[in-house]
C-alpha atoms as a PDB file:
ATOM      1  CA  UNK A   1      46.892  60.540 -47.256  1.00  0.00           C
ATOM      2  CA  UNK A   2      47.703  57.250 -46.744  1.00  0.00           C
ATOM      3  CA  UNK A   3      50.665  55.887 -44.270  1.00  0.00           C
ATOM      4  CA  UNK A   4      50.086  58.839 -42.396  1.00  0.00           C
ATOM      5  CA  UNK A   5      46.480  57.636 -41.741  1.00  0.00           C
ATOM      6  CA  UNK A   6      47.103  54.570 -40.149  1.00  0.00           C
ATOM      7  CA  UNK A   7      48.081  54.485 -36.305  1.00  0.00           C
ATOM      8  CA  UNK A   8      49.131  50.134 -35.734  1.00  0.00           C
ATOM      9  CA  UNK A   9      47.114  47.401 -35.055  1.00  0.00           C
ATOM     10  CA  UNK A  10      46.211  47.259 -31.612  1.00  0.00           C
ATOM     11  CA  UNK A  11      45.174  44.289 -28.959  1.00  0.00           C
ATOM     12  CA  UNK A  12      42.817  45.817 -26.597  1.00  0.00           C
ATOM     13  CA  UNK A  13      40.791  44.630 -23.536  1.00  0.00           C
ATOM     14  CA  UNK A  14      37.266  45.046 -23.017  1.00  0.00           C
ATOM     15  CA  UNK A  15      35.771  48.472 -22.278  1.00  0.00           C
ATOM     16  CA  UNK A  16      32.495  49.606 -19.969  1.00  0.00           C
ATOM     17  CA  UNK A  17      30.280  52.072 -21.625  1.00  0.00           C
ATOM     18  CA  UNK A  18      27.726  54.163 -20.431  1.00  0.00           C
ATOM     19  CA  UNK A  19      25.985  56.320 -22.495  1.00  0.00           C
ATOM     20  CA  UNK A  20      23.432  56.776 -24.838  1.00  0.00           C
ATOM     21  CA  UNK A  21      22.317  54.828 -28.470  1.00  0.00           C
ATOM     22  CA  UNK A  22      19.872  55.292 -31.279  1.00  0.00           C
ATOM     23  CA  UNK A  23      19.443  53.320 -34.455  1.00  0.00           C
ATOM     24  CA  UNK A  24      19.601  54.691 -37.618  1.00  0.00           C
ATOM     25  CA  UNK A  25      21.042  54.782 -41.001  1.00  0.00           C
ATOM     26  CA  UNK A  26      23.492  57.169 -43.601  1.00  0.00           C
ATOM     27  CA  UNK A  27      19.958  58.090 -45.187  1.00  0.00           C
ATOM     28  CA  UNK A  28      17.866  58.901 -41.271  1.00  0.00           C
ATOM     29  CA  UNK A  29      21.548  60.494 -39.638  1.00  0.00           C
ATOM     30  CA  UNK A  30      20.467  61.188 -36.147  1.00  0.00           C
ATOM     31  CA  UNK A  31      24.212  61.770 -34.805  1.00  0.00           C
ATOM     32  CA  UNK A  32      23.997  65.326 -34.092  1.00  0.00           C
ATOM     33  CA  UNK A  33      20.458  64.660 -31.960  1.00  0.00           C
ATOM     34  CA  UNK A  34      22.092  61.992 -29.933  1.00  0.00           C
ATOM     35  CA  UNK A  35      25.218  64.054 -29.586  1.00  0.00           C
ATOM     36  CA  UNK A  36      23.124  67.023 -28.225  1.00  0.00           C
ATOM     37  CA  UNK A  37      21.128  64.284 -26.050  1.00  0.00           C
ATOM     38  CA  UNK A  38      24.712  63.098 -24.567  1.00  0.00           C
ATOM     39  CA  UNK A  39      26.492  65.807 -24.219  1.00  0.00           C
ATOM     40  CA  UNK A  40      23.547  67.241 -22.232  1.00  0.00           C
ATOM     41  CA  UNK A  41      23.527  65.298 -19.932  1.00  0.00           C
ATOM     42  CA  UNK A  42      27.358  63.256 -19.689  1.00  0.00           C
ATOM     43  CA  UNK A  43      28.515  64.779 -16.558  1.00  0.00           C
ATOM     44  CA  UNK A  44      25.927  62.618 -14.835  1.00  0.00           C
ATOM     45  CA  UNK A  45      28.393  59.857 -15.380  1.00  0.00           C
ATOM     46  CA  UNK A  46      30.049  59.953 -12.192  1.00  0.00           C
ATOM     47  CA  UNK A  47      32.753  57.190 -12.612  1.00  0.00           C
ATOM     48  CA  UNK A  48      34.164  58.067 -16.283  1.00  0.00           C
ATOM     49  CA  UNK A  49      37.725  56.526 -16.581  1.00  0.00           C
ATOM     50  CA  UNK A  50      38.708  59.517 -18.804  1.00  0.00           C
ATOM     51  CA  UNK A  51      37.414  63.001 -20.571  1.00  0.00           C
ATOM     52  CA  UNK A  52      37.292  60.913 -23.986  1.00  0.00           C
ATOM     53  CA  UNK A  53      33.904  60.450 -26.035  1.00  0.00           C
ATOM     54  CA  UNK A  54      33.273  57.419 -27.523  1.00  0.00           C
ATOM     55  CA  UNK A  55      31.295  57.569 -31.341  1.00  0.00           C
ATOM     56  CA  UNK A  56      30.230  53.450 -31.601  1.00  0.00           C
ATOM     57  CA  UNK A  57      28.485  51.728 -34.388  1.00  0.00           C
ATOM     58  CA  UNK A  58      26.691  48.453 -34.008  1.00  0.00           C
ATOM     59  CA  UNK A  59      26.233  46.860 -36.781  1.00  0.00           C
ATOM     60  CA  UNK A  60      23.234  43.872 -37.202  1.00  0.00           C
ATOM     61  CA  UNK A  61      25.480  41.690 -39.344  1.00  0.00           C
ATOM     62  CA  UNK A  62      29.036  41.744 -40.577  1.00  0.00           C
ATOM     63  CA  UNK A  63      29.671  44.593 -42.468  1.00  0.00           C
ATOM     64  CA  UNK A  64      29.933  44.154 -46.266  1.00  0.00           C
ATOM     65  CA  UNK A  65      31.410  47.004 -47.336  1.00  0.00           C
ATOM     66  CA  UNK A  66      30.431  46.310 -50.882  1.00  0.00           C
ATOM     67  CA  UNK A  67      26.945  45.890 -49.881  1.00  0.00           C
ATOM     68  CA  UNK A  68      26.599  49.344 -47.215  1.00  0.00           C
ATOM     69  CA  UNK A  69      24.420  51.975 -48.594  1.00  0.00           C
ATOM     70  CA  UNK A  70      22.664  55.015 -47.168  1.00  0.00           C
ATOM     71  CA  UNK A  71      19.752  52.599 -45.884  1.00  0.00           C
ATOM     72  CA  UNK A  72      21.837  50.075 -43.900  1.00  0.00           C
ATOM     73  CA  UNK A  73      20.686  50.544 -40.187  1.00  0.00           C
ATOM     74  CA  UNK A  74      22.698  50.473 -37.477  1.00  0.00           C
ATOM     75  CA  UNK A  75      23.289  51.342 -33.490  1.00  0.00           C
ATOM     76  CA  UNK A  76      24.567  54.321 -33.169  1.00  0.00           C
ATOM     77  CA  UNK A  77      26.355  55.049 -29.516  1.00  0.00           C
ATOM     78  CA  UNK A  78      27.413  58.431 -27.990  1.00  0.00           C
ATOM     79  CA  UNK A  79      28.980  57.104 -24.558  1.00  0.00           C
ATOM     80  CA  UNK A  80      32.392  57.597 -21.897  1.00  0.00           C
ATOM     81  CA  UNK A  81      34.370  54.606 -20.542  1.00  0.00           C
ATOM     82  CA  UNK A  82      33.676  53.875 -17.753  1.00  0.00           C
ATOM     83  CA  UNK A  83      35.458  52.023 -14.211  1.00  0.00           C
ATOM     84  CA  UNK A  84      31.926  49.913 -13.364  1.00  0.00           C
ATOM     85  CA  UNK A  85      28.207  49.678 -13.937  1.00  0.00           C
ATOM     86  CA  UNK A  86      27.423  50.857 -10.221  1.00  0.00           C
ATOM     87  CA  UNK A  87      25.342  54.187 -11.593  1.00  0.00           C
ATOM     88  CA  UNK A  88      23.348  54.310 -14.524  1.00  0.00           C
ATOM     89  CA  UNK A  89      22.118  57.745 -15.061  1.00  0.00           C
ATOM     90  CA  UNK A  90      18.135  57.479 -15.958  1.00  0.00           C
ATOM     91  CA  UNK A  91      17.533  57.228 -19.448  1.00  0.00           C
ATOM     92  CA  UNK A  92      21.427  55.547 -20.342  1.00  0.00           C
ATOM     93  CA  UNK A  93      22.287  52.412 -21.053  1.00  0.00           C
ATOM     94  CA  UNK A  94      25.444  50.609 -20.088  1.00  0.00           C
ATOM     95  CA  UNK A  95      27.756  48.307 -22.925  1.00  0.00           C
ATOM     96  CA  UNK A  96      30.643  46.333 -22.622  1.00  0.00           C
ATOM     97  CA  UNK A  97      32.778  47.140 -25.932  1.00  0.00           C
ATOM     98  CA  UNK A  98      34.030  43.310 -26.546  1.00  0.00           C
ATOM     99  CA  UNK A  99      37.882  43.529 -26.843  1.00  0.00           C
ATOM    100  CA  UNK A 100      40.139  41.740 -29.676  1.00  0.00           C
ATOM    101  CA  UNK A 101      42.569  42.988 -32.668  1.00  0.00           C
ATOM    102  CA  UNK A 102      41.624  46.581 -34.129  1.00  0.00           C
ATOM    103  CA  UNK A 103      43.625  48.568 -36.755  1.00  0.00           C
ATOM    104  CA  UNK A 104      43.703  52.276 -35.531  1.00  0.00           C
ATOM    105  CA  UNK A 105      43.873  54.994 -37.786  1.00  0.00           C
ATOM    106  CA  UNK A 106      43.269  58.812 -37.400  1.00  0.00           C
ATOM    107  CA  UNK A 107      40.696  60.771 -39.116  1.00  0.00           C
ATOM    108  CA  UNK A 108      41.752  64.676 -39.557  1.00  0.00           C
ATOM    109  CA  UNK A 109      39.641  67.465 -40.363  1.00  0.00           C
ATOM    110  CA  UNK A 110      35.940  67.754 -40.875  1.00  0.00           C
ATOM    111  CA  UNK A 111      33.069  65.442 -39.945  1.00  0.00           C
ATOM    112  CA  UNK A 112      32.388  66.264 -43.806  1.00  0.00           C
ATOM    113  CA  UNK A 113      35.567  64.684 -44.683  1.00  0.00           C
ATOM    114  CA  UNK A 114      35.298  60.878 -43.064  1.00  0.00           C
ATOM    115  CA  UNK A 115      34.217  59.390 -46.247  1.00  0.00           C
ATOM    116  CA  UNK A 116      37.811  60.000 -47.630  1.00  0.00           C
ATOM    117  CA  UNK A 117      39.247  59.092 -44.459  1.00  0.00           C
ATOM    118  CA  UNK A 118      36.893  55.313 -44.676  1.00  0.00           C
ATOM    119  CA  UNK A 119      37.471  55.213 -48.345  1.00  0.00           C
ATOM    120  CA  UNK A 120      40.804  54.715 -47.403  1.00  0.00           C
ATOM    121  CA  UNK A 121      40.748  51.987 -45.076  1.00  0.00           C
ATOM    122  CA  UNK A 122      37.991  49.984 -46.527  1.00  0.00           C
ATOM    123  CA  UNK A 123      39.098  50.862 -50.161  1.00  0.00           C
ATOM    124  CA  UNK A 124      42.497  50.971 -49.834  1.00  0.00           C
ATOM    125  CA  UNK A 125      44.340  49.657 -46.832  1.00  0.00           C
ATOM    126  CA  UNK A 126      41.851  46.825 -45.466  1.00  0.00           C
ATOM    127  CA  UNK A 127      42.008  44.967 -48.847  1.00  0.00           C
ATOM    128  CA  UNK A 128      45.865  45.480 -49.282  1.00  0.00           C
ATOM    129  CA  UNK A 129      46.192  43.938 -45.675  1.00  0.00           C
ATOM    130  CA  UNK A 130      46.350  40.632 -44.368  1.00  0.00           C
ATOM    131  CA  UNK A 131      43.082  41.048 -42.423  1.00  0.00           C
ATOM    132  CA  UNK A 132      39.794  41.392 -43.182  1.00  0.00           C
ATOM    133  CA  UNK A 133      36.582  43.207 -40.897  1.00  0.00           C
ATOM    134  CA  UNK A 134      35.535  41.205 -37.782  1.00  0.00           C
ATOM    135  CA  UNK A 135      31.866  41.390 -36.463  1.00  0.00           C
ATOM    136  CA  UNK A 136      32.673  43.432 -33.837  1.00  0.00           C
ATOM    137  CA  UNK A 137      31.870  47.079 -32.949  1.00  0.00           C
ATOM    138  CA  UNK A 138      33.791  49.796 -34.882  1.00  0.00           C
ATOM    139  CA  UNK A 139      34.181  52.877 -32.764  1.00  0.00           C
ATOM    140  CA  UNK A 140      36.135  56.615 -32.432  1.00  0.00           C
ATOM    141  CA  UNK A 141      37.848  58.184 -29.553  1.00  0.00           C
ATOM    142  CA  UNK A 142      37.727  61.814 -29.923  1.00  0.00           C
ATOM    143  CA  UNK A 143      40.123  62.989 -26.901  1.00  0.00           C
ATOM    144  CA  UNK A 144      42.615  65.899 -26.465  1.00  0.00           C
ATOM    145  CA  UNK A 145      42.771  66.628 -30.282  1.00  0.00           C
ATOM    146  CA  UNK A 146      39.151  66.434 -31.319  1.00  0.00           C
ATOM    147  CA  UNK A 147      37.529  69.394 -31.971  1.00  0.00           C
ATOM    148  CA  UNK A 148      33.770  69.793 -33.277  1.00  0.00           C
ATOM    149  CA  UNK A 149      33.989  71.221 -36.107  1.00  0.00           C
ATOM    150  CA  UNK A 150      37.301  72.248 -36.838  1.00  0.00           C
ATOM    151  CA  UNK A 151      39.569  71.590 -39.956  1.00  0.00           C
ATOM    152  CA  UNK A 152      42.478  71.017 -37.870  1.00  0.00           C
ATOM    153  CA  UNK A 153      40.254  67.855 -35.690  1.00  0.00           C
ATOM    154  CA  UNK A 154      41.428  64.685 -34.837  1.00  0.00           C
ATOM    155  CA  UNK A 155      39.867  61.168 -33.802  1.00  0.00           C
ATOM    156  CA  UNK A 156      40.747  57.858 -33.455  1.00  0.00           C
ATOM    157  CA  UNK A 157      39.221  55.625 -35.344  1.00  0.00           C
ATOM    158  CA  UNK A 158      39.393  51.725 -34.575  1.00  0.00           C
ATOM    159  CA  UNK A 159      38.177  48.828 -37.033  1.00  0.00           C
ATOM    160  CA  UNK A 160      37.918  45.605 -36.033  1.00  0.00           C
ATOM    161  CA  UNK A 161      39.906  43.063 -37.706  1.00  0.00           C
ATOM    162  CA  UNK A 162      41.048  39.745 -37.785  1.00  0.00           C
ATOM    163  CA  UNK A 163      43.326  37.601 -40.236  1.00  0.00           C
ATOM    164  CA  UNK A 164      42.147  36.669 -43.500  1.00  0.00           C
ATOM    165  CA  UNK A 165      40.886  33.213 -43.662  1.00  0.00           C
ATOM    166  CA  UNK A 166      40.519  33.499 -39.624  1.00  0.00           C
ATOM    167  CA  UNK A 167      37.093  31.835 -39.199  1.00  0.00           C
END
């Protein structure tokens, strides 16, 4: 693990979402219920840029990483990219993902295996850096390589960041 992990540190613009959110927390995990909801119902998104699925968290403040625990409540989205806002299926919500400086990394394997995958870059890499978290949302792209499931998985995962002492 390690080097391997980490993809560059990206500039990216904006993004249109539609798709579908829930709050919750570590402790009330309702991913695999809005996941379900989602991918019910996602080919009613008529004007989706690409066949990639979007995993977002919102969080209400800046996130401490010393300070998360299984109780610290955030939005969780399941949503596609999208070209506009023209159609908004009933029942989901559109989001404009702000843009900025990310560091990308790639998660591989199990859902059950993230935590070694964050413990990395929040426990590891981020502090060794010469950025630190921005308030911004943190988000994966699971295209061609994800698979639900599957040891041999792969997402995107993209951290917002900015330089340390950057106010």
């Amino acid at each position: 693990m390690g080097l391997d992990l980490f993809r560059g540190i990206e500039v990216m613009a904006e993004k249109k979402l539609i798709g579908k959110r829930m709050v919750m927390s570590l402790a009330e995990d309702r991913t695999k219920e809005l996941w379900q909801e989602f991918m019910g119902r996602r080919k009613e998104i008529g004007n989706a840029l690409s066949k990639d699925l979007i995993s977002m968290q919102v969080y209400m403040s800046l996130l401490n990483v010393k300070e998360f625990n299984l109780t610290t409540q955030f939005e969780k989205w399941a949503a596609v990219e999208v070209k506009d806002y023209t159609k908004i299926p009933e029942g989901m919500v559109s989001y404009t993902l702000s843009g900025g400086l990310y560091a990308v990394f790639v998660h591989r394997g199990l859902p059950s295996s993230f935590p070694r995958t964050a413990q990395y870059i929040f426990g590891e890499w981020l502090p060794k850096s010469e950025y630190q978290l921005d308030h911004r949302e943190h988000f994966e792209i699971m295209g061609d390589k994800y698979r639900n499931n599957d040891p041999s998985s792969e997402e995107e995962v993209w951290v917002p960041i900015k330089r340390k002492n950057q106010k």
